[in-house]
C-alpha atoms as a PDB file:
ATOM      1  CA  UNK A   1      94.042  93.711 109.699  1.00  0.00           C
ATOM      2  CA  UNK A   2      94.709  91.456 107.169  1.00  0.00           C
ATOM      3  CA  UNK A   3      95.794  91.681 103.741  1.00  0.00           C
ATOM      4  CA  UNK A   4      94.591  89.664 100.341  1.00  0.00           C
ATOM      5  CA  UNK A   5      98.260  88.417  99.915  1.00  0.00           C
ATOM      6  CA  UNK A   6      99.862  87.093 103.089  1.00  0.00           C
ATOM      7  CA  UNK A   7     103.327  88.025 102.091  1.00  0.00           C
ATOM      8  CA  UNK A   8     104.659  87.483 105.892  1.00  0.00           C
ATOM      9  CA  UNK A   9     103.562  83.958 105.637  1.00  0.00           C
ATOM     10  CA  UNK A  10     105.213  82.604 102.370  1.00  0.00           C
ATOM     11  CA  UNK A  11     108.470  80.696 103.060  1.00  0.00           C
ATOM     12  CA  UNK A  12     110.547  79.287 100.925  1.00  0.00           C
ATOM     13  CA  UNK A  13     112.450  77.843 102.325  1.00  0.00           C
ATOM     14  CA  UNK A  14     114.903  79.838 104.377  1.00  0.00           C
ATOM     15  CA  UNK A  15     111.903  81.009 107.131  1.00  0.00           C
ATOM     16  CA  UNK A  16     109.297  83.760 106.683  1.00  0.00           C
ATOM     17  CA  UNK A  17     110.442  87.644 106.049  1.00  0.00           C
ATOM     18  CA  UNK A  18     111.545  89.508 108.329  1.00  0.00           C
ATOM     19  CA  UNK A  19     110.513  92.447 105.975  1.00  0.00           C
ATOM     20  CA  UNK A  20     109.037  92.595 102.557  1.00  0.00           C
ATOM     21  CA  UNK A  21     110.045  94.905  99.643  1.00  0.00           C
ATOM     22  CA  UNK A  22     110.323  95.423  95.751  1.00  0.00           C
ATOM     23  CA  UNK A  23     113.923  95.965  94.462  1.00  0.00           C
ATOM     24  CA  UNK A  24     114.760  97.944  91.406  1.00  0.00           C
ATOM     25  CA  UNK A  25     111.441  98.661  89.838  1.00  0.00           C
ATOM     26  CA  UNK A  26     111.255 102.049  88.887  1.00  0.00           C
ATOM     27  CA  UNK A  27     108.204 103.838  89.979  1.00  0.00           C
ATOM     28  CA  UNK A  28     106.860 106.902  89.625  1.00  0.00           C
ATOM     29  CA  UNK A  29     104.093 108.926  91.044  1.00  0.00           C
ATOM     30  CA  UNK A  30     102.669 105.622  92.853  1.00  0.00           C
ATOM     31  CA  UNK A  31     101.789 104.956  96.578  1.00  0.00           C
ATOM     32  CA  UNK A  32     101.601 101.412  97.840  1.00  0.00           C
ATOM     33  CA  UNK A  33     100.284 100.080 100.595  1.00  0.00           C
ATOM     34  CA  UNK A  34     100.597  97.325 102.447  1.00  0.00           C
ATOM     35  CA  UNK A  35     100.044  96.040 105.793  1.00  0.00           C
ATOM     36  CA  UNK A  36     103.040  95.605 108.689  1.00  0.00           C
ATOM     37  CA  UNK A  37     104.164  92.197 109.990  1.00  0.00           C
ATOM     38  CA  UNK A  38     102.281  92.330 112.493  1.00  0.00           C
ATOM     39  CA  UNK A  39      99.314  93.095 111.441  1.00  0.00           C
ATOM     40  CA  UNK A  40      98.672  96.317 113.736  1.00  0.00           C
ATOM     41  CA  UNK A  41      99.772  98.845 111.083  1.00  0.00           C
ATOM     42  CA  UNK A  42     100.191  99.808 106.961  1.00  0.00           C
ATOM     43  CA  UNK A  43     103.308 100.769 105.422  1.00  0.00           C
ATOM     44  CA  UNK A  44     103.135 103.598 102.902  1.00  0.00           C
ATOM     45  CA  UNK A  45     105.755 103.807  99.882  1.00  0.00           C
ATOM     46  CA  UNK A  46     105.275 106.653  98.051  1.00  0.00           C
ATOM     47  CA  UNK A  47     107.457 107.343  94.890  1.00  0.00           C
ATOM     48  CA  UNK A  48     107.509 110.830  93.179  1.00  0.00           C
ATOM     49  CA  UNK A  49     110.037 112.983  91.352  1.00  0.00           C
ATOM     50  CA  UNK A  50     112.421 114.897  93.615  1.00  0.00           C
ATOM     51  CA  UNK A  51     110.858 118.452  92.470  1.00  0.00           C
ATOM     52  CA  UNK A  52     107.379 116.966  93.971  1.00  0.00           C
ATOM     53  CA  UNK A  53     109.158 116.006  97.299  1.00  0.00           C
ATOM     54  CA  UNK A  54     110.337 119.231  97.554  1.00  0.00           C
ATOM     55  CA  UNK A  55     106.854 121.124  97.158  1.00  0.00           C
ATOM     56  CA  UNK A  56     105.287 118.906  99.269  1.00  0.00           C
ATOM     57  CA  UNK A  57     107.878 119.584 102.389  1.00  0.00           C
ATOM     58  CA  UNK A  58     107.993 123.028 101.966  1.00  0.00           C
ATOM     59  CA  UNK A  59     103.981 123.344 101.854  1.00  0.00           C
ATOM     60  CA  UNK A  60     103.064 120.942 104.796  1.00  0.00           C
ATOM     61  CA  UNK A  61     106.584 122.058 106.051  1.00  0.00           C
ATOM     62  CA  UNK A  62     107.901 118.483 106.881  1.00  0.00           C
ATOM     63  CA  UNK A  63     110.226 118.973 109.272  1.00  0.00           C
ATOM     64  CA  UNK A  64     112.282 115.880 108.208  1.00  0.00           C
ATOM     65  CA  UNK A  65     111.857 112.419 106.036  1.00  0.00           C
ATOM     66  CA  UNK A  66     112.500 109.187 107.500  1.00  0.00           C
ATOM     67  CA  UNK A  67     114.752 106.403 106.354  1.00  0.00           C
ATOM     68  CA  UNK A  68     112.608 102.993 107.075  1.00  0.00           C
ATOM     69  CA  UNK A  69     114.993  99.876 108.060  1.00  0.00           C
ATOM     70  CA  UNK A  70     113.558  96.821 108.497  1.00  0.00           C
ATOM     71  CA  UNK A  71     113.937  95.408 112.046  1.00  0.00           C
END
């Protein structure tokens, strides 16, 4: 899989990410998606209100939300 904007392959200067993300944009209601480093997966951001969240877990019944650190 590959994406339209290699954003794993930019470098300036330091080395290529490790990870890519946006910092303090405010979103809301939007779902991003882009593709892992390598390659073999997408990441999913998805930004809503915390009143959403909570309808959403308690009708699929999430059973927890996960906290994604880079590696």
């Amino acid at each position: 899989m590959t994406g339209l904007f290699p954003v794993y392959e930019v470098d300036y200067g330091w080395g290529k990410p490790h990870w890519v993300a946006t910092v303090g944009v405010p979103f809301k209601n939007l779902v991003a998606l882009m593709d892992t480093k390598d390659g073999d997966g997408i990441e999913a951001w998805v930004s809503m209100v915390e009143k959403d969240k909570d309808v959403i877990e308690a009708k699929y019944k999430l059973l927890y939300m996960q906290l994604v650190t880079p590696a």
